[in-house]
N, C-alpha and C. Protein backbone atom coordinates (compact mmCIF):
# COMPACT_ATOMS: atom_id res chain seq x y z
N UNK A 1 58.28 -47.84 -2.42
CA UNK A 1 58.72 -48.97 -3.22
C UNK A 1 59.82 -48.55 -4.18
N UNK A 2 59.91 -47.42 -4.98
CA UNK A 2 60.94 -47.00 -5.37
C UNK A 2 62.22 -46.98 -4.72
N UNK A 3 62.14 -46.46 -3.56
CA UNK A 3 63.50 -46.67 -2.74
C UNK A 3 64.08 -47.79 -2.88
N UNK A 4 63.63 -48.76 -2.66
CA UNK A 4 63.70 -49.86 -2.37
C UNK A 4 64.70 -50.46 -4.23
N UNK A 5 63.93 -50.02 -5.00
CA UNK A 5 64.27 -50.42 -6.51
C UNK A 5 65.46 -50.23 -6.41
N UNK A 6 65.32 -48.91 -6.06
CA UNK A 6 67.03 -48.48 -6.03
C UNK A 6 67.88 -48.86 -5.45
N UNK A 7 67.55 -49.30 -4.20
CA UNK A 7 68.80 -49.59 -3.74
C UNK A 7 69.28 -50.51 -4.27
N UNK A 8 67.86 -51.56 -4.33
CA UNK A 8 68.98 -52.89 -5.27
C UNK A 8 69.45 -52.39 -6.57
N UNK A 9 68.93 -51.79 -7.64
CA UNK A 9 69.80 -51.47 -8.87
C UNK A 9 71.62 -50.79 -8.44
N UNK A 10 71.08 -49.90 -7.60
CA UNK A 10 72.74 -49.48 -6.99
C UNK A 10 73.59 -50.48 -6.44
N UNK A 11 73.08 -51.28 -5.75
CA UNK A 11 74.08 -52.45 -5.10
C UNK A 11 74.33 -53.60 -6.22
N UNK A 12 73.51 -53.73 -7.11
CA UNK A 12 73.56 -54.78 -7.96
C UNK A 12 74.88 -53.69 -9.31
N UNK A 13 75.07 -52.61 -9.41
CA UNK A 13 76.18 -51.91 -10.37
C UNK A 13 77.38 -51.13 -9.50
N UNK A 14 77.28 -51.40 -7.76
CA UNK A 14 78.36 -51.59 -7.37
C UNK A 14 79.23 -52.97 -7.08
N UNK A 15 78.58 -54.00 -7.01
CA UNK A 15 79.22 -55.21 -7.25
C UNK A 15 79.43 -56.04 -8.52
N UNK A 16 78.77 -55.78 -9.53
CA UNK A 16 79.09 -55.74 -11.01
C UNK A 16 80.49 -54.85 -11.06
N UNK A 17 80.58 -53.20 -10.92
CA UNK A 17 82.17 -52.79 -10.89
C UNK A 17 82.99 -53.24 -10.29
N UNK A 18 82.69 -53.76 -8.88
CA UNK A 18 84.20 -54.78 -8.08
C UNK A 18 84.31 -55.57 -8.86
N UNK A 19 83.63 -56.21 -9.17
CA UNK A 19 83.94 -57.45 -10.12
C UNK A 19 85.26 -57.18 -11.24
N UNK A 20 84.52 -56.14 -11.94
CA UNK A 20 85.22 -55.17 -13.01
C UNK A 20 86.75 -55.04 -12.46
N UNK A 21 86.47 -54.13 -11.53
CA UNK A 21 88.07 -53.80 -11.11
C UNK A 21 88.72 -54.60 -10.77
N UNK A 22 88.25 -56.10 -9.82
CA UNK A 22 88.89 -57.36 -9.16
C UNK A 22 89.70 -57.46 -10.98
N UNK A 23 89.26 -58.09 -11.97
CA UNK A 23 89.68 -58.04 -13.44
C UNK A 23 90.79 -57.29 -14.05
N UNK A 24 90.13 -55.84 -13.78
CA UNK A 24 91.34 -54.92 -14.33
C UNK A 24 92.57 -55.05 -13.25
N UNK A 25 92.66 -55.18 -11.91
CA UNK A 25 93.35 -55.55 -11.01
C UNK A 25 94.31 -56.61 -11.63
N UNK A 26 93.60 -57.41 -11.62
CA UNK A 26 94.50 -58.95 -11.81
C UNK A 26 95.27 -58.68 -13.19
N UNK A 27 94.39 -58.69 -14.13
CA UNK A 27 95.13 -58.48 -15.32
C UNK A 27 96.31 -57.47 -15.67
N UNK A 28 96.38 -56.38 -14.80
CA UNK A 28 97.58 -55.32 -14.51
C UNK A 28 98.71 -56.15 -13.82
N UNK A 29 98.76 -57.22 -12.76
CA UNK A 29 99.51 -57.68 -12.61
C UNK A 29 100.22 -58.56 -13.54
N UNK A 30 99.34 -59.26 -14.02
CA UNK A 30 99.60 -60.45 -15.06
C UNK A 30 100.86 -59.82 -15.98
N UNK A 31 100.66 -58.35 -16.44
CA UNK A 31 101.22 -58.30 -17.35
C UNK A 31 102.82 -57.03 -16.49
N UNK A 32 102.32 -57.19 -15.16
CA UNK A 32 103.64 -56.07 -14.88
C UNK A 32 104.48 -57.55 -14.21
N UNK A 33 104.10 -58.34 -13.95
CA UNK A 33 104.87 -60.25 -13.92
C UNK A 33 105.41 -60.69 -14.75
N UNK A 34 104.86 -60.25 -15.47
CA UNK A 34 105.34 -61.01 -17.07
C UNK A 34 106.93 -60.63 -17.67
N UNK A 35 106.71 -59.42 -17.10
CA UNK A 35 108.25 -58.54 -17.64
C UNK A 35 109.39 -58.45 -16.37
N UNK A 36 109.17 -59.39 -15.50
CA UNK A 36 109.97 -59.25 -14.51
C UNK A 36 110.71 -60.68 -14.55
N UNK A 37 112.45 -60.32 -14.05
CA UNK A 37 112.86 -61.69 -14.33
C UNK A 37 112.74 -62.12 -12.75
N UNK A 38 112.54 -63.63 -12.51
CA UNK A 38 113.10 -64.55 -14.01
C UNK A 38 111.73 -65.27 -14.61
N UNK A 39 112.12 -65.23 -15.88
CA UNK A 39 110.80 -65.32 -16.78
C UNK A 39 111.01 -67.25 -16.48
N UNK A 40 110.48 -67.73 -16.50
CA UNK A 40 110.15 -69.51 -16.28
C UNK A 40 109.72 -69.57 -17.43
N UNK A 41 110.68 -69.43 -18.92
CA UNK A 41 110.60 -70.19 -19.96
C UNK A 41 109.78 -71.51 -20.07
N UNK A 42 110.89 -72.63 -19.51
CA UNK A 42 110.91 -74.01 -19.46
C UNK A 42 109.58 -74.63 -19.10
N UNK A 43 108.73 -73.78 -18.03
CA UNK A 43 107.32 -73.73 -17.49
C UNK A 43 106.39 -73.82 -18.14
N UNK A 44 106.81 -72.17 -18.37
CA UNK A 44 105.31 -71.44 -19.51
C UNK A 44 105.26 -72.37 -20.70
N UNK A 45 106.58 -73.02 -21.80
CA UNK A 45 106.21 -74.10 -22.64
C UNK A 45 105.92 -75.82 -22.31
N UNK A 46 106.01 -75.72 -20.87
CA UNK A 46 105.58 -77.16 -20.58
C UNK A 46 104.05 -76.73 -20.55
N UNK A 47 103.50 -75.94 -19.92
CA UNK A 47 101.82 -75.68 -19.38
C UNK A 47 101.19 -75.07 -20.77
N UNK A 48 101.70 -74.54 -21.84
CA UNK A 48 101.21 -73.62 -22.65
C UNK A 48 100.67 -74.79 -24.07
N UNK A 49 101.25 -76.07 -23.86
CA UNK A 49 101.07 -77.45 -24.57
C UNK A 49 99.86 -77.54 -24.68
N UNK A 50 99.20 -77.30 -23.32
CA UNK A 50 97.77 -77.51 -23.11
C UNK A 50 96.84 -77.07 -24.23
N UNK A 51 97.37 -75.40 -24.05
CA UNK A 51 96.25 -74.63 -24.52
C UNK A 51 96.20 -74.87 -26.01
């Protein structure tokens, strides 16, 4: 029965870290996009109204 514990605790804190990295992933782009032209001014302050 132990085996068993484990495996799910291991599979349940290797898909908790994809998660993680899917995150750190995305967010590395977000910001290596951000600095690349051409920046869509006119955009980002039409959509940014929202927030």
């Amino acid at each position: 029965m132990g085996d068993r514990t484990e495996r799910r605790t291991g599979a349940g804190i290797s898909g908790s870290m994809q998660g993680v990295g899917g995150l750190l992933s995305m967010s590395r782009d977000a910001v290596k996009f951000l600095f690349q032209r051409p920046f869509q001014a006119k955009e980002f302050i039409e959509q940014s109204w929202f927030v």
